[in-house]
Every structure is written in C-alpha cells, then in structure tokens.
C-alpha atoms as a PDB file:
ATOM      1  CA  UNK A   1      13.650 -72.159   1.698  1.00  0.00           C
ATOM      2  CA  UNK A   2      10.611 -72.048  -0.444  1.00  0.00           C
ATOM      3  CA  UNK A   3      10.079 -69.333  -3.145  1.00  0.00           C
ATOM      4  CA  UNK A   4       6.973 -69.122  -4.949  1.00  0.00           C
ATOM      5  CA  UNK A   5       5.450 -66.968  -8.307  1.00  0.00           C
ATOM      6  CA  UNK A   6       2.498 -66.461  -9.754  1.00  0.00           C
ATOM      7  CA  UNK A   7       4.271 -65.952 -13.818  1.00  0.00           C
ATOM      8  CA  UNK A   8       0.622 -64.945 -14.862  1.00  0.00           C
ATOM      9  CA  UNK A   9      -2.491 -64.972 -13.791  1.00  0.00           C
ATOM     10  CA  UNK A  10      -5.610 -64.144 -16.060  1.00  0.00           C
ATOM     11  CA  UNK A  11      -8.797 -65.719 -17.550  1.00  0.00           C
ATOM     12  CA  UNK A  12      -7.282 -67.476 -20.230  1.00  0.00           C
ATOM     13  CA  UNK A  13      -4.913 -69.384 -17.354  1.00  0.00           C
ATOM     14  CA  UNK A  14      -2.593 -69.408 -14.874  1.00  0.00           C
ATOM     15  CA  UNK A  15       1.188 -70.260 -14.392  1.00  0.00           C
ATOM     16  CA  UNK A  16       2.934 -70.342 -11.749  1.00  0.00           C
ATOM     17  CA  UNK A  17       6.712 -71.184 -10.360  1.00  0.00           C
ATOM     18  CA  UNK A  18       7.896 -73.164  -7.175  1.00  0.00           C
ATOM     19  CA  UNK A  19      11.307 -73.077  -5.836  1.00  0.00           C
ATOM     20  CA  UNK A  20      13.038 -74.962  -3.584  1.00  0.00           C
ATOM     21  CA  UNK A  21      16.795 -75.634  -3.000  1.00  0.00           C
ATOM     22  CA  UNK A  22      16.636 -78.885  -4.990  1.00  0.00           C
ATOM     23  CA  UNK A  23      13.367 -78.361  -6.977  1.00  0.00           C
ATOM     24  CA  UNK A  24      11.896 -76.183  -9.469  1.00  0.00           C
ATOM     25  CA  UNK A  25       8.292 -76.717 -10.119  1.00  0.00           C
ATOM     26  CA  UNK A  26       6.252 -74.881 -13.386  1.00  0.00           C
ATOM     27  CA  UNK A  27       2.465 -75.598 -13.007  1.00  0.00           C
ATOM     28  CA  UNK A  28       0.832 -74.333 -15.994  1.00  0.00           C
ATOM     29  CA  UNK A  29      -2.955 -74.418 -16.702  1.00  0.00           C
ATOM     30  CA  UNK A  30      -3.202 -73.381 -20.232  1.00  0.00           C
ATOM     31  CA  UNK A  31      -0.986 -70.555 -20.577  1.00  0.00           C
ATOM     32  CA  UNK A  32       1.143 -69.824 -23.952  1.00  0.00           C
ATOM     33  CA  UNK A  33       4.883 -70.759 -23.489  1.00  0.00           C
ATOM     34  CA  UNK A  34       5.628 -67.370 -24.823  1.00  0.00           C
ATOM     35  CA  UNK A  35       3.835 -65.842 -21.467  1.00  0.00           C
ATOM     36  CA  UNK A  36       5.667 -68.667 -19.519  1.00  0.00           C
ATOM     37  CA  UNK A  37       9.131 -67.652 -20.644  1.00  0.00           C
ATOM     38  CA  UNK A  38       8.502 -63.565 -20.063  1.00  0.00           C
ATOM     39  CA  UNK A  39       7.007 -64.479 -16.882  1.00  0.00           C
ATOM     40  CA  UNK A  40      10.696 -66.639 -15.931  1.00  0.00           C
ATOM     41  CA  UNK A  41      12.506 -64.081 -17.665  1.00  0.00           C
ATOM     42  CA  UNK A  42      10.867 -61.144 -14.923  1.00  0.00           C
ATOM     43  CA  UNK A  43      11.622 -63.556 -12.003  1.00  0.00           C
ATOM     44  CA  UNK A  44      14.614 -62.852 -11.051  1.00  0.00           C
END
C-alpha cells in the first residue's frame, strides 16, 4: 500500500510525505522544519 501527503504546500515551498510498508519518504523543497513537524504531527 502506498500513502501519500502533501504536509504543506505554499509559495515559499512544498513538503510532502510518502509511505510505504517499508519506506517513509520526506521530500522537502525549502520548507521550515517547524512546518514539517506540524504537518507530521496532523498526519495521522
């Protein structure tokens, strides 16, 4: 199974999380880590 989310999205960058069984993925282009972590935090 596959999970995707977009943690934030906006003009100052994007973040996003991928989710397999076996791998977790965090592709951030230039967002804070303090909008990375709420954005983890809302995931689930």
């Amino acid at each position: 199974m596959l999970n995707f989310c977009s943690l934030y999205s906006g003009s100052s960058g994007n973040c996003s999380f991928i989710e397999t069984e076996h791998t977790k993925l965090l592709v951030d282009a230039g967002v804070s880590l303090k909008k990375i972590e709420e954005g983890l935090r809302n995931y689930k």
